[in-house]
N, C-alpha and C. Protein backbone atom coordinates (compact mmCIF):
# COMPACT_ATOMS: atom_id res chain seq x y z
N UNK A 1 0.84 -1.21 0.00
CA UNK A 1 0.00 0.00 0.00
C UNK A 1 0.87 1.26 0.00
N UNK A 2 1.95 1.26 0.76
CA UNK A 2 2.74 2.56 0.99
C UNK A 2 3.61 2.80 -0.69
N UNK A 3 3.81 1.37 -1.24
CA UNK A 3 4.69 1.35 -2.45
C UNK A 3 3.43 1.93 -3.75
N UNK A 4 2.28 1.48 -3.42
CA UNK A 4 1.81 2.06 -4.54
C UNK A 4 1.28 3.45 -3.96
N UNK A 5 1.18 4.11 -2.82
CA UNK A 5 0.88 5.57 -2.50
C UNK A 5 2.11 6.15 -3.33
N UNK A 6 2.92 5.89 -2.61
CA UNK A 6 4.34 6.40 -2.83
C UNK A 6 4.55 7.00 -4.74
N UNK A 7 4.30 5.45 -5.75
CA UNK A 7 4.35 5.46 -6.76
C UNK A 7 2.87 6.30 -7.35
N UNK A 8 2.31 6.38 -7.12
CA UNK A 8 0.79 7.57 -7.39
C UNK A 8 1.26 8.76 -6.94
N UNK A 9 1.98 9.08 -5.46
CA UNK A 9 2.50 10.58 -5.79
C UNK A 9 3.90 11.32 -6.57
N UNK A 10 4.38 10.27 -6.82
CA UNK A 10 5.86 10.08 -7.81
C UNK A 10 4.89 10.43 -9.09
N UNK A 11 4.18 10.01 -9.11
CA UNK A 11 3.48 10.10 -10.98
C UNK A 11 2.44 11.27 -11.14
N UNK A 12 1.83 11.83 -9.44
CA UNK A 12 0.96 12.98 -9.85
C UNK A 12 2.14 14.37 -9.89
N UNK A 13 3.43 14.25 -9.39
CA UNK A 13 4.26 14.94 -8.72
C UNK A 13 5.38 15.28 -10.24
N UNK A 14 5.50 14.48 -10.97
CA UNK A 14 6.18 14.31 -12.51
C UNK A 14 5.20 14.79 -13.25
N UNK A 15 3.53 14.35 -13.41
CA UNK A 15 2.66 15.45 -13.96
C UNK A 15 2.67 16.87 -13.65
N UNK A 16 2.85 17.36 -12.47
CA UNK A 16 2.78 18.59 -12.19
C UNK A 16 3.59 19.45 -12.87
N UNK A 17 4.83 18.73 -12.56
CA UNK A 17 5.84 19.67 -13.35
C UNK A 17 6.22 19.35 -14.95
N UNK A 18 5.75 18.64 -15.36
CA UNK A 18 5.85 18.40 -16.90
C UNK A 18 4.53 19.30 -17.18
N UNK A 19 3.35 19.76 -16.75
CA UNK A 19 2.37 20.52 -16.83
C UNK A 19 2.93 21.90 -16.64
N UNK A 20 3.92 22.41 -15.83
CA UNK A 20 4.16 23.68 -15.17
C UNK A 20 4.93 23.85 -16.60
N UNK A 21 6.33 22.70 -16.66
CA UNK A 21 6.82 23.44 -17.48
C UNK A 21 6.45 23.52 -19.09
N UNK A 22 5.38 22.44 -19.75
CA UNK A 22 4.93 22.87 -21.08
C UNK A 22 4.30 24.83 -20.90
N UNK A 23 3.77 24.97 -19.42
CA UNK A 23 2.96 26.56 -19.50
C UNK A 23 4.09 27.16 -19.62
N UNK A 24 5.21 26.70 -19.01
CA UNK A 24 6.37 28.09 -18.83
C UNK A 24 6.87 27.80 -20.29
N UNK A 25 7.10 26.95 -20.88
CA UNK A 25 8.00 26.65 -22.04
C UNK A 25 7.29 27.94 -22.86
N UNK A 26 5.94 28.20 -23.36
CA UNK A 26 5.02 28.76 -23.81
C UNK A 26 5.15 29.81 -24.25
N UNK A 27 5.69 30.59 -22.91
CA UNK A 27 5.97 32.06 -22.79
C UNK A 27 7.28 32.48 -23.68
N UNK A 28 7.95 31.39 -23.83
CA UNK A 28 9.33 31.85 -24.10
C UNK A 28 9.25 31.79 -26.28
N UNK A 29 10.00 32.49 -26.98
CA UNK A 29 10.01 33.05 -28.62
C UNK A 29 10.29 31.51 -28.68
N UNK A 30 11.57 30.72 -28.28
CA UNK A 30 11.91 29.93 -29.07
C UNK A 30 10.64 28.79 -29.31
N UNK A 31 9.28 29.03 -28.99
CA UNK A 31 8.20 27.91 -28.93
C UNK A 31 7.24 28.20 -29.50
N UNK A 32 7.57 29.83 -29.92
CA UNK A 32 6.60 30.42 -30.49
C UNK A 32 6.39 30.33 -32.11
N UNK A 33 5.58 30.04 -33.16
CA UNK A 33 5.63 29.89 -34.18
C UNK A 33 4.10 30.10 -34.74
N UNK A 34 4.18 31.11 -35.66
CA UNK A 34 3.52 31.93 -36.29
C UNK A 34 2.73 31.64 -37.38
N UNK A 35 1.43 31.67 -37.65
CA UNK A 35 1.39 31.48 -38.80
C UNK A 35 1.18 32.07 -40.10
N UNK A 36 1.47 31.65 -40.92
CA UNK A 36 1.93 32.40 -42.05
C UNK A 36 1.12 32.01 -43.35
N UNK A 37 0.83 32.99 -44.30
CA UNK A 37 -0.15 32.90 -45.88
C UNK A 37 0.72 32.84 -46.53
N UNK A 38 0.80 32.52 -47.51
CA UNK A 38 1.59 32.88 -48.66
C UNK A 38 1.52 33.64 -49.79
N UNK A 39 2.76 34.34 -49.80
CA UNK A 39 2.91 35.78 -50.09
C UNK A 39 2.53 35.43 -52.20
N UNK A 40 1.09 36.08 -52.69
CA UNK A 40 0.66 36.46 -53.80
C UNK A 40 1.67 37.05 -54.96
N UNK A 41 1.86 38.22 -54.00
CA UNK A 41 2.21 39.16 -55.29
C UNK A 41 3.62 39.99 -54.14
N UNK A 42 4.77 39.68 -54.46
CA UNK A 42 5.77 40.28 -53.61
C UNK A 42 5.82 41.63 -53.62
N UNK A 43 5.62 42.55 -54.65
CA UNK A 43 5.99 44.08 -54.80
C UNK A 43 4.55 44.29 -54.10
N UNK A 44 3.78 43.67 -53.55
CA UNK A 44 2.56 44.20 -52.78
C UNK A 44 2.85 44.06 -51.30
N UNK A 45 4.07 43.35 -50.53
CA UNK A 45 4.29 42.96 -49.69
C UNK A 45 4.97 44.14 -48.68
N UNK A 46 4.75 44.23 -47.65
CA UNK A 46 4.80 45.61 -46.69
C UNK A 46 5.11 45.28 -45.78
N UNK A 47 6.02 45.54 -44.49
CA UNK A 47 6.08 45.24 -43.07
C UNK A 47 5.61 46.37 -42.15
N UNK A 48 4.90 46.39 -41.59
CA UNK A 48 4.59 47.22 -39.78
C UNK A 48 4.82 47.33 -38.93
N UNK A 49 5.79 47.90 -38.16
CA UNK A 49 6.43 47.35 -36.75
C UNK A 49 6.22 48.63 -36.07
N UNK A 50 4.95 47.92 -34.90
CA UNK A 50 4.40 48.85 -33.72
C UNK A 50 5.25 48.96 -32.74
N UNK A 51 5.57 50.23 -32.37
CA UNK A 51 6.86 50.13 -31.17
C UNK A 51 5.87 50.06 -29.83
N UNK A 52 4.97 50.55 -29.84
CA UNK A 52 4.75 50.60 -28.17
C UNK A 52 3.69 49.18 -28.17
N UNK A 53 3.50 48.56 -29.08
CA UNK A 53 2.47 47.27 -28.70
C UNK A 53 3.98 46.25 -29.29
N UNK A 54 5.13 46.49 -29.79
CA UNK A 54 6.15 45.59 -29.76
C UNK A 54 5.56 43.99 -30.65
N UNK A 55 5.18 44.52 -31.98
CA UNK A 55 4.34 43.70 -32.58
C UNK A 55 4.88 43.98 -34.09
N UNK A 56 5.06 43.02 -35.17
CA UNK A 56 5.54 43.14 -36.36
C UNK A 56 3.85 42.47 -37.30
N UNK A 57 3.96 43.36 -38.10
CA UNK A 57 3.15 42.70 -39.00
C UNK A 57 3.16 42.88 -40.50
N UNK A 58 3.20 41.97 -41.09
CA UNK A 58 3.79 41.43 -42.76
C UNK A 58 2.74 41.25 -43.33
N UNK A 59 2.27 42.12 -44.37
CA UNK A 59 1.03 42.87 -45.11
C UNK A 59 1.55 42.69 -46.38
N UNK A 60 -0.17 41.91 -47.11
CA UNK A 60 -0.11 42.17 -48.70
C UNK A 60 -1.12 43.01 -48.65
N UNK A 61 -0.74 44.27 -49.23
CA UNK A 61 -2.15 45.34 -49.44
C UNK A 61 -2.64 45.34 -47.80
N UNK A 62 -4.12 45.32 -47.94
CA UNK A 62 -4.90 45.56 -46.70
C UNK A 62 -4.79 44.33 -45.42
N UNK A 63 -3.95 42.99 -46.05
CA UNK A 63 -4.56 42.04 -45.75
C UNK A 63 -3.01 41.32 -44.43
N UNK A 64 -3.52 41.30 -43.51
CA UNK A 64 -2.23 40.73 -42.37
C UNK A 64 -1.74 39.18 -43.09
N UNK A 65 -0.36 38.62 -43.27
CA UNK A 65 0.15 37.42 -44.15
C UNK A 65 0.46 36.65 -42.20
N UNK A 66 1.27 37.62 -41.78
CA UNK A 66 1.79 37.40 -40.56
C UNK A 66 2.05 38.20 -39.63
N UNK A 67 1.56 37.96 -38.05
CA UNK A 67 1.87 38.74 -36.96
C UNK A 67 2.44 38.06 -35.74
N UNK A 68 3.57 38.95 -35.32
CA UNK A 68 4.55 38.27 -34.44
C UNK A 68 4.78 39.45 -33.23
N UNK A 69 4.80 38.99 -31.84
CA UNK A 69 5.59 39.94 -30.98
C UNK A 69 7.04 40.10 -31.60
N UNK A 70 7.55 41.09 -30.81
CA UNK A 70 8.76 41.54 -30.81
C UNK A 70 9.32 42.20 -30.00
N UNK A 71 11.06 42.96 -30.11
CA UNK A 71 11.06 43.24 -28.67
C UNK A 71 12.12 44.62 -29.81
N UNK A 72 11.73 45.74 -29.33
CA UNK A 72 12.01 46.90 -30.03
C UNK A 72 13.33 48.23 -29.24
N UNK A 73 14.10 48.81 -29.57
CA UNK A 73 14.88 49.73 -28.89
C UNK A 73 14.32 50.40 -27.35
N UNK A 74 15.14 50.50 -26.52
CA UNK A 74 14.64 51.07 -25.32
C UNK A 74 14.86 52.96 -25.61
N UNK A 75 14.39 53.65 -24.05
CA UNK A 75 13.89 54.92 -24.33
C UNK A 75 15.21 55.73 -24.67
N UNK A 76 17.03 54.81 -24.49
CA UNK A 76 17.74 56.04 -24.56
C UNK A 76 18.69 55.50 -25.79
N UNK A 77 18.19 54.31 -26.31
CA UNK A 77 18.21 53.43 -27.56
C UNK A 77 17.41 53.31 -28.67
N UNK A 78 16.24 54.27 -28.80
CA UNK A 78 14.63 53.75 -29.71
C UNK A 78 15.57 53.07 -30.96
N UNK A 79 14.14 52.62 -31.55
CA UNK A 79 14.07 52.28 -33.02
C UNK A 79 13.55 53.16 -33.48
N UNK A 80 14.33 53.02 -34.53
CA UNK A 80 14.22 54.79 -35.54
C UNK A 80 12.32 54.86 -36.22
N UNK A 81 12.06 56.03 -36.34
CA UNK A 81 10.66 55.79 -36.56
C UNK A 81 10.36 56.38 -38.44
N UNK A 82 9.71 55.82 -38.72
CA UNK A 82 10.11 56.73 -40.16
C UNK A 82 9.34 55.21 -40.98
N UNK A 83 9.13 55.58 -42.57
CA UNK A 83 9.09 54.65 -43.84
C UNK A 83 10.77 54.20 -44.21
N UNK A 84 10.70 52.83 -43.89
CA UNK A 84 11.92 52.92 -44.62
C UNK A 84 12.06 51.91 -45.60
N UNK A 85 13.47 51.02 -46.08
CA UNK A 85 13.49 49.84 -47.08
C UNK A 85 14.24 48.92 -46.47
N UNK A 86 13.84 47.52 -46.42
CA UNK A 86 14.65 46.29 -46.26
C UNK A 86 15.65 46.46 -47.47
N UNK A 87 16.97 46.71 -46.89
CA UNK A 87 18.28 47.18 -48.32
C UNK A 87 18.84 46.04 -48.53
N UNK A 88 19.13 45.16 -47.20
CA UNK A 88 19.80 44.19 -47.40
C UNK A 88 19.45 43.04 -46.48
N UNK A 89 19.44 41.48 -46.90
CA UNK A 89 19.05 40.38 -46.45
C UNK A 89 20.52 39.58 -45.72
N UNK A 90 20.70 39.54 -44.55
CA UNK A 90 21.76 38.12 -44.79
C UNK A 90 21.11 37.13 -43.84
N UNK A 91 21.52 35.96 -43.86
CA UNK A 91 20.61 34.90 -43.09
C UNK A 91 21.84 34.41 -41.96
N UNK A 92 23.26 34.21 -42.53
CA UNK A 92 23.83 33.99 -41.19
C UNK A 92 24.78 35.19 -40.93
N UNK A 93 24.28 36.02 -40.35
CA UNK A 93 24.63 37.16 -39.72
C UNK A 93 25.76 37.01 -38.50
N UNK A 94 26.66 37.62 -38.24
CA UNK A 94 27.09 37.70 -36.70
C UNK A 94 27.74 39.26 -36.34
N UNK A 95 27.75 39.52 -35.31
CA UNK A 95 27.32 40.64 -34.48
C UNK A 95 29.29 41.32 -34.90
N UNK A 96 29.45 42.28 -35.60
CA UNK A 96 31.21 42.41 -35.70
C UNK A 96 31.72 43.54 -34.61
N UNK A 97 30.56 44.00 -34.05
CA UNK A 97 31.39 44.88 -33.31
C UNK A 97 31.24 44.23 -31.43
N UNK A 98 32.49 45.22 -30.91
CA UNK A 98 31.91 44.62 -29.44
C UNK A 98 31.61 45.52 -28.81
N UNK A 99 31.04 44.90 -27.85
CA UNK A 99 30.66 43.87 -26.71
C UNK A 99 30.34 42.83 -27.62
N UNK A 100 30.01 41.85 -27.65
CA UNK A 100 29.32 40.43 -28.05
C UNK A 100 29.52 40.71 -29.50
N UNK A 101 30.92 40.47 -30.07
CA UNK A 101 31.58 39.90 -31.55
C UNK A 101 31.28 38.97 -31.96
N UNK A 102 30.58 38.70 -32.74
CA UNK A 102 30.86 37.06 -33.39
C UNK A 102 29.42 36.52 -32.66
N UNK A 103 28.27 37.21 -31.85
CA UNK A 103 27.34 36.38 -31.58
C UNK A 103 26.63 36.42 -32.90
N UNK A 104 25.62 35.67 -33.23
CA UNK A 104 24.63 35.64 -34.25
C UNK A 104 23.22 36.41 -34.42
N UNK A 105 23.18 36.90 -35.43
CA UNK A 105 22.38 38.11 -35.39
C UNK A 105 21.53 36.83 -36.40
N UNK A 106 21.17 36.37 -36.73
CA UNK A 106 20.32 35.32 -37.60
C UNK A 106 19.00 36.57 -38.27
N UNK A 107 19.20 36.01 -39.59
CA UNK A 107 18.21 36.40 -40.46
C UNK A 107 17.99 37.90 -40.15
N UNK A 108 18.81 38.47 -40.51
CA UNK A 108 19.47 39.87 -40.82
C UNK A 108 18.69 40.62 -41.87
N UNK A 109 18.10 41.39 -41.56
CA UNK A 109 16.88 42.26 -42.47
C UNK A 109 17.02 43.51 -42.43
N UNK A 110 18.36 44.30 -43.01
CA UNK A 110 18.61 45.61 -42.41
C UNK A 110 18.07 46.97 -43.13
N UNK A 111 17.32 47.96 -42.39
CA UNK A 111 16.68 48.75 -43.04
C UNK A 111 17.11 50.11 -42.90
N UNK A 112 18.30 50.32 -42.14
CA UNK A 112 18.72 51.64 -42.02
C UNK A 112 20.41 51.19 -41.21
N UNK A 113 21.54 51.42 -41.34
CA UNK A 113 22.52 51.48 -41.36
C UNK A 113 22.80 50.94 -39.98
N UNK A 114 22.73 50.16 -39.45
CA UNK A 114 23.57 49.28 -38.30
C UNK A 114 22.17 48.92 -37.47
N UNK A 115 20.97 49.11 -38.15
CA UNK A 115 19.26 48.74 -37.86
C UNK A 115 18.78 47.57 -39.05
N UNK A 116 18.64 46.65 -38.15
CA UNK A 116 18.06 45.22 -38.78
C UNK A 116 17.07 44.91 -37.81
N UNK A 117 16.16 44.35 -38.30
CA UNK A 117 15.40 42.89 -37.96
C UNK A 117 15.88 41.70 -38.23
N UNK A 118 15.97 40.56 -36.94
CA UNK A 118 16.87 39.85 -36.64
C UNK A 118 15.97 38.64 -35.39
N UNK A 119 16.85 37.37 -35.59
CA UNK A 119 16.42 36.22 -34.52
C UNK A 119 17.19 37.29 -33.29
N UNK A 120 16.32 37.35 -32.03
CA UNK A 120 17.10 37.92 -30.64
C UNK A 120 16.16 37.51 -29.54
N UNK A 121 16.25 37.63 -28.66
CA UNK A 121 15.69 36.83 -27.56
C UNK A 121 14.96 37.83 -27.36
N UNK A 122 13.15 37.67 -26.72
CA UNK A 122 11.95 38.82 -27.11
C UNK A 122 12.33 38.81 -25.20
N UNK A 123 11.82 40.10 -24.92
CA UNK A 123 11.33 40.33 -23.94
C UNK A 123 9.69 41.43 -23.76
N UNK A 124 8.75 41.45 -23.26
CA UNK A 124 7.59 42.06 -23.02
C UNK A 124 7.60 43.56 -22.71
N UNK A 125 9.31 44.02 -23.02
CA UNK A 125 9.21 45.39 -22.46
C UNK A 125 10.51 45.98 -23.75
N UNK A 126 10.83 47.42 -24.04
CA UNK A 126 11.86 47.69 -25.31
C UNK A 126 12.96 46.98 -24.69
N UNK A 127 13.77 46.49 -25.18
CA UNK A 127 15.38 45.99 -24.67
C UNK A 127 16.28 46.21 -25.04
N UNK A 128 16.25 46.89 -26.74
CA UNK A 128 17.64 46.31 -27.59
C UNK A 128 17.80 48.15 -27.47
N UNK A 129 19.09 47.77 -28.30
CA UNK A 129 19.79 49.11 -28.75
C UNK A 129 19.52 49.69 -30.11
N UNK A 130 18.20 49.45 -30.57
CA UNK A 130 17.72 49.67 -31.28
C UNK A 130 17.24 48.78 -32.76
N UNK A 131 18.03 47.79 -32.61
CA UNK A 131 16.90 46.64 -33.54
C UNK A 131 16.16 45.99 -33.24
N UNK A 132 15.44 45.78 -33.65
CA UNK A 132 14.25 44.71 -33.86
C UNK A 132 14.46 42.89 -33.60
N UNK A 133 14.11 43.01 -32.26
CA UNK A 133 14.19 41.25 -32.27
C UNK A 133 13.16 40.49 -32.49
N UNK A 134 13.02 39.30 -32.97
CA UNK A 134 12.15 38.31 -33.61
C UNK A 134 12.49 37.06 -32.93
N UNK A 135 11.32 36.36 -32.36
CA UNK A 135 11.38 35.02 -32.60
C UNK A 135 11.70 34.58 -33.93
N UNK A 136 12.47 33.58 -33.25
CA UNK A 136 13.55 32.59 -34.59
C UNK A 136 12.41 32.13 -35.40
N UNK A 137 11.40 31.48 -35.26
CA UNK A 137 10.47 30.80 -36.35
C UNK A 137 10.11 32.31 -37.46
N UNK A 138 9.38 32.94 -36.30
CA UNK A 138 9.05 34.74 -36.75
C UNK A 138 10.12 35.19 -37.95
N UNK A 139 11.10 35.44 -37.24
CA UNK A 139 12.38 35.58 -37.98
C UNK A 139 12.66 34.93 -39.26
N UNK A 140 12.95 33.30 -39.34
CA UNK A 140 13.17 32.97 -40.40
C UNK A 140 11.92 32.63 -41.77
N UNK A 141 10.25 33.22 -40.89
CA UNK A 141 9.27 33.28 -42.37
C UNK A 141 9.25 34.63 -42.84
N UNK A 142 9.17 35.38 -42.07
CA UNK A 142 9.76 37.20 -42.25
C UNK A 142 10.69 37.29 -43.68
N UNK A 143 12.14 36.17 -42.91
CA UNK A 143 13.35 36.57 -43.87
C UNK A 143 12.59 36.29 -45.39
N UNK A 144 11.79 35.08 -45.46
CA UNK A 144 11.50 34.53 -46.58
C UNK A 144 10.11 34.81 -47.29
N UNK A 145 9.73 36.08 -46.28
CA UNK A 145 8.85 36.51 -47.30
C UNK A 145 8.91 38.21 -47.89
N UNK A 146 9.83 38.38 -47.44
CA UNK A 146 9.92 40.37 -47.18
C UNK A 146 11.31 39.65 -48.76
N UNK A 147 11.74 40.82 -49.24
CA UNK A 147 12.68 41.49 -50.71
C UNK A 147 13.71 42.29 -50.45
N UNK A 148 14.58 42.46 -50.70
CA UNK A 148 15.41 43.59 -50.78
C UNK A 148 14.51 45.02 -51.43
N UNK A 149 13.85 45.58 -51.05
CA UNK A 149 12.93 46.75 -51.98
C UNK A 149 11.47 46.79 -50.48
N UNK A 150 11.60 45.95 -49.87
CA UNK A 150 10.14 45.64 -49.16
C UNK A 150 10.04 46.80 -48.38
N UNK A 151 9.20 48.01 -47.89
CA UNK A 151 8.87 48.64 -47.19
C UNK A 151 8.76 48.56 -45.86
N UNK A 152 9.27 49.05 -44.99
CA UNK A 152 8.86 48.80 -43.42
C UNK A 152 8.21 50.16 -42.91
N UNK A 153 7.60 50.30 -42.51
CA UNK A 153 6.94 51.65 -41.62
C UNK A 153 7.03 51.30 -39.73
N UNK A 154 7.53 52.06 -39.57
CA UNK A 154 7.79 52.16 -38.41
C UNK A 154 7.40 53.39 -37.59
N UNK A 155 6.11 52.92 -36.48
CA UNK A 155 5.34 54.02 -36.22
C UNK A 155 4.51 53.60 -34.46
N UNK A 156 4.86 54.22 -33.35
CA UNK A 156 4.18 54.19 -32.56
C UNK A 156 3.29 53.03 -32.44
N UNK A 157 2.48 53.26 -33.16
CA UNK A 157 1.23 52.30 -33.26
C UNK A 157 0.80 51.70 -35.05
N UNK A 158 0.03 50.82 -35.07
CA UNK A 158 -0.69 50.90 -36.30
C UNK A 158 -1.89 50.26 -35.74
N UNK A 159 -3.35 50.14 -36.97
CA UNK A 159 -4.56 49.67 -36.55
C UNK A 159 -4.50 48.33 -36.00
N UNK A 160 -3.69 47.63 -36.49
CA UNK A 160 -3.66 45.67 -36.37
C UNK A 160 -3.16 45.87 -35.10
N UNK A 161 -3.17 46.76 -34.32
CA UNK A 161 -2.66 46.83 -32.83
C UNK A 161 -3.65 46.32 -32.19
N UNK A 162 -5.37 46.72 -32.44
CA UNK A 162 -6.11 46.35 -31.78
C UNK A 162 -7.28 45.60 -32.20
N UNK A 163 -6.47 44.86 -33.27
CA UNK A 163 -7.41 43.52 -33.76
C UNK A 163 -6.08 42.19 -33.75
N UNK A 164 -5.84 41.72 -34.22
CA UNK A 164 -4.79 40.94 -34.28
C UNK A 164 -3.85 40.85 -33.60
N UNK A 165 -3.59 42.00 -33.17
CA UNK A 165 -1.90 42.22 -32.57
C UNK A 165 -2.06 41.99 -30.73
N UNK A 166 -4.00 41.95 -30.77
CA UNK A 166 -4.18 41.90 -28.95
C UNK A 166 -4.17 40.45 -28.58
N UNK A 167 -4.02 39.37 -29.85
CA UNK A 167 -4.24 37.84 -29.97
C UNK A 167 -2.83 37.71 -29.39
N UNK A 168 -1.84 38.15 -29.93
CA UNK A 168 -0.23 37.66 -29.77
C UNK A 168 -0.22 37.22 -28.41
N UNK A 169 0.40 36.48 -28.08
CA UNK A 169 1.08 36.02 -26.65
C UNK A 169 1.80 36.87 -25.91
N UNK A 170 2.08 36.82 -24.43
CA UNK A 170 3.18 37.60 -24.45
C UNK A 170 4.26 36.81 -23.81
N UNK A 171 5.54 37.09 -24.83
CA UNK A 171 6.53 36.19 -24.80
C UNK A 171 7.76 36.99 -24.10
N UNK A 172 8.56 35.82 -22.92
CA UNK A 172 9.01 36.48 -21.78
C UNK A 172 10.59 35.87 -21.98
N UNK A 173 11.69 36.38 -22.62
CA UNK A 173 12.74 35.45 -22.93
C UNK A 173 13.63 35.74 -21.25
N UNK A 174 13.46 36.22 -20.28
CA UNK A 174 14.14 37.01 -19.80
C UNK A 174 14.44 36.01 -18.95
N UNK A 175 14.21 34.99 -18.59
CA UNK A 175 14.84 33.70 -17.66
C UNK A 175 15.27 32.63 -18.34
N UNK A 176 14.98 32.32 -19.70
CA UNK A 176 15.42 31.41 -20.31
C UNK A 176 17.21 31.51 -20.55
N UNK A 177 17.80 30.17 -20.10
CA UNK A 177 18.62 30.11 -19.80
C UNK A 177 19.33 30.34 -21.09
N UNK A 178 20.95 31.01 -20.77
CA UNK A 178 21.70 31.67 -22.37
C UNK A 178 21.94 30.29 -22.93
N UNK A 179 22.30 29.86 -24.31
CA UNK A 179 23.06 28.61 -24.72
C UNK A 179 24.63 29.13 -24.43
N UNK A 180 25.74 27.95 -24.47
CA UNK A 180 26.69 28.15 -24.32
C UNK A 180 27.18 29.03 -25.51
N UNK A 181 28.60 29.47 -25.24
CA UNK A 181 28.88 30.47 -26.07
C UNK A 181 29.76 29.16 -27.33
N UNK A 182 30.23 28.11 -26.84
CA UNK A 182 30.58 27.32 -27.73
C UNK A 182 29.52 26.80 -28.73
N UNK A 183 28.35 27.18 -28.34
CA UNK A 183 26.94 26.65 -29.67
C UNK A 183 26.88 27.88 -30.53
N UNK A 184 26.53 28.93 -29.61
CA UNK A 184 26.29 30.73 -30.28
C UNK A 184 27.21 30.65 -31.20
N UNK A 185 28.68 30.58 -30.86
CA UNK A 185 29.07 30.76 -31.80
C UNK A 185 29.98 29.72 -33.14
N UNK A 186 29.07 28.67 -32.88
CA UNK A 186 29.70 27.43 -33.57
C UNK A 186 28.42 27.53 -35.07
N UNK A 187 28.65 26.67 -36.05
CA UNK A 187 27.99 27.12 -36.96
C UNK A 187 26.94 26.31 -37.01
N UNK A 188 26.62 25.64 -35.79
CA UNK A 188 25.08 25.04 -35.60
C UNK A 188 23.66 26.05 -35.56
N UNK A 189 24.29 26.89 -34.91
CA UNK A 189 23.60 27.97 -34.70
C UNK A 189 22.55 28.08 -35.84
N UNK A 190 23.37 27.95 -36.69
CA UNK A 190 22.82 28.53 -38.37
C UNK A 190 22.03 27.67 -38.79
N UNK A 191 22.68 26.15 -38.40
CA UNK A 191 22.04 25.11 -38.68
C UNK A 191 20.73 24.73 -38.07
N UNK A 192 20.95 24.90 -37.21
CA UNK A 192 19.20 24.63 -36.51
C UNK A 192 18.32 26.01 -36.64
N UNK A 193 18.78 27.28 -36.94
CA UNK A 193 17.77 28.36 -37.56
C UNK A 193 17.37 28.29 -38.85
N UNK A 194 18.08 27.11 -39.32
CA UNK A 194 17.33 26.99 -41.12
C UNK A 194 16.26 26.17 -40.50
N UNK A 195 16.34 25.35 -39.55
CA UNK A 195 15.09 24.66 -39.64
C UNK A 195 14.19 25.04 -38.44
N UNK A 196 13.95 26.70 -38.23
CA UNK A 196 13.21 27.52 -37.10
C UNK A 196 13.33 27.16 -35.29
N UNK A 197 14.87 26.41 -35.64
CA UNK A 197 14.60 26.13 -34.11
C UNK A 197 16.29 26.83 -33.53
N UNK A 198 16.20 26.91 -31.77
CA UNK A 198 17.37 27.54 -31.40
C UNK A 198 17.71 26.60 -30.45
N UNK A 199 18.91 25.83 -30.75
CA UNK A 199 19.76 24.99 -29.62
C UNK A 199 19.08 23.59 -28.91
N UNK A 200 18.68 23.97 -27.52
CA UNK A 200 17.54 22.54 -27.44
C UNK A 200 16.35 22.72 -27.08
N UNK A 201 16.18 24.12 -26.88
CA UNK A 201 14.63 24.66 -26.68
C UNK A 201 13.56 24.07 -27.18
């Protein structure tokens, strides 16, 4: 009797926390994955990135393709606000200046001179020094549906703030543990972001 109590709270006690952590896993970009239309007509294709709802959205004409949180420049860092152009695409990116040389900037979408959209770990509040971070899944359908020519507007707010953009999750990277710096910067990195995933998340 004590061996099978024992073994019933061993098994409600392994549910609990395989339950806790699928909720916590949840919160975090690398689990997050988006879904996505497929892009019609490319020279119709547009990006939106709301700074204060920290929300990207990838527009043919009137119509949302894809919407993703994000995590945008802080108040003494913003992201620049303005119309601008995706100039240049690279997919395995790494970071050349320091502090943090050689980390991976993945799926590199740069629209104004040392300002990209990029795989970076999201947090629920501005963080970066002024680019645009993306969940990695986010990130690598973004890379593959936006052009070198693609438009970004970058503006406070836009309307899909308060239809679509109130659906998003809110995704909390801020405890998820770093990967080693021998993965970051080994060329797996690259390898498991071709196929939308980061390390063993």
């Amino acid at each position: 009797m004590k061996h099978t109590l024992r073994s019933l709270l061993l098994i409600a006690a392994a549910a609990a926390l395989s339950s806790c952590a699928a909720v916590k896993k949840g919160n975090y970009s690398t689990s997050f994955d988006p879904p996505a239309k497929a892009v019609k007509n490319p020279a119709a294709v547009k990006v939106k990135l709301s700074t204060s709802a920290q929300r990207v959205y990838v527009m043919e004409g009137n119509e949302v393709l894809l919407a993703t949180p994000c995590s945008v420049g802080t108040a003494s860092s913003p992201t620049p606000h303005g119309t601008f152009t995706i100039y240049s695409k690279t997919a395995n990116r790494r970071r050349v200046s320091s502090p943090g040389a050689g980390y991976p900037m993945t799926f590199w979408m740069e629209f104004k001179s040392a300002y990209g959209m990029h795989w970076g770990f999201v947090k629920p509040y501005p963080c970066t020094h002024g680019c645009v971070r993306l969940p990695i899944a986010s990130a690598k359908k973004i890379f593959g549906m936006v052009r070198t020519g693609t438009p970004l507007i970058i503006a406070t707010s836009h309307p899909e703030d308060a239809t679509i953009g109130k659906s998003l999750p809110v995704l909390d990277d801020s405890t998820l543990p770093d990967p080693p710096d021998s993965y970051m910067l080994s060329p797996k990195v690259f390898e498991d972001a071709a196929r939308g995933k980061l390390y063993n998340y």
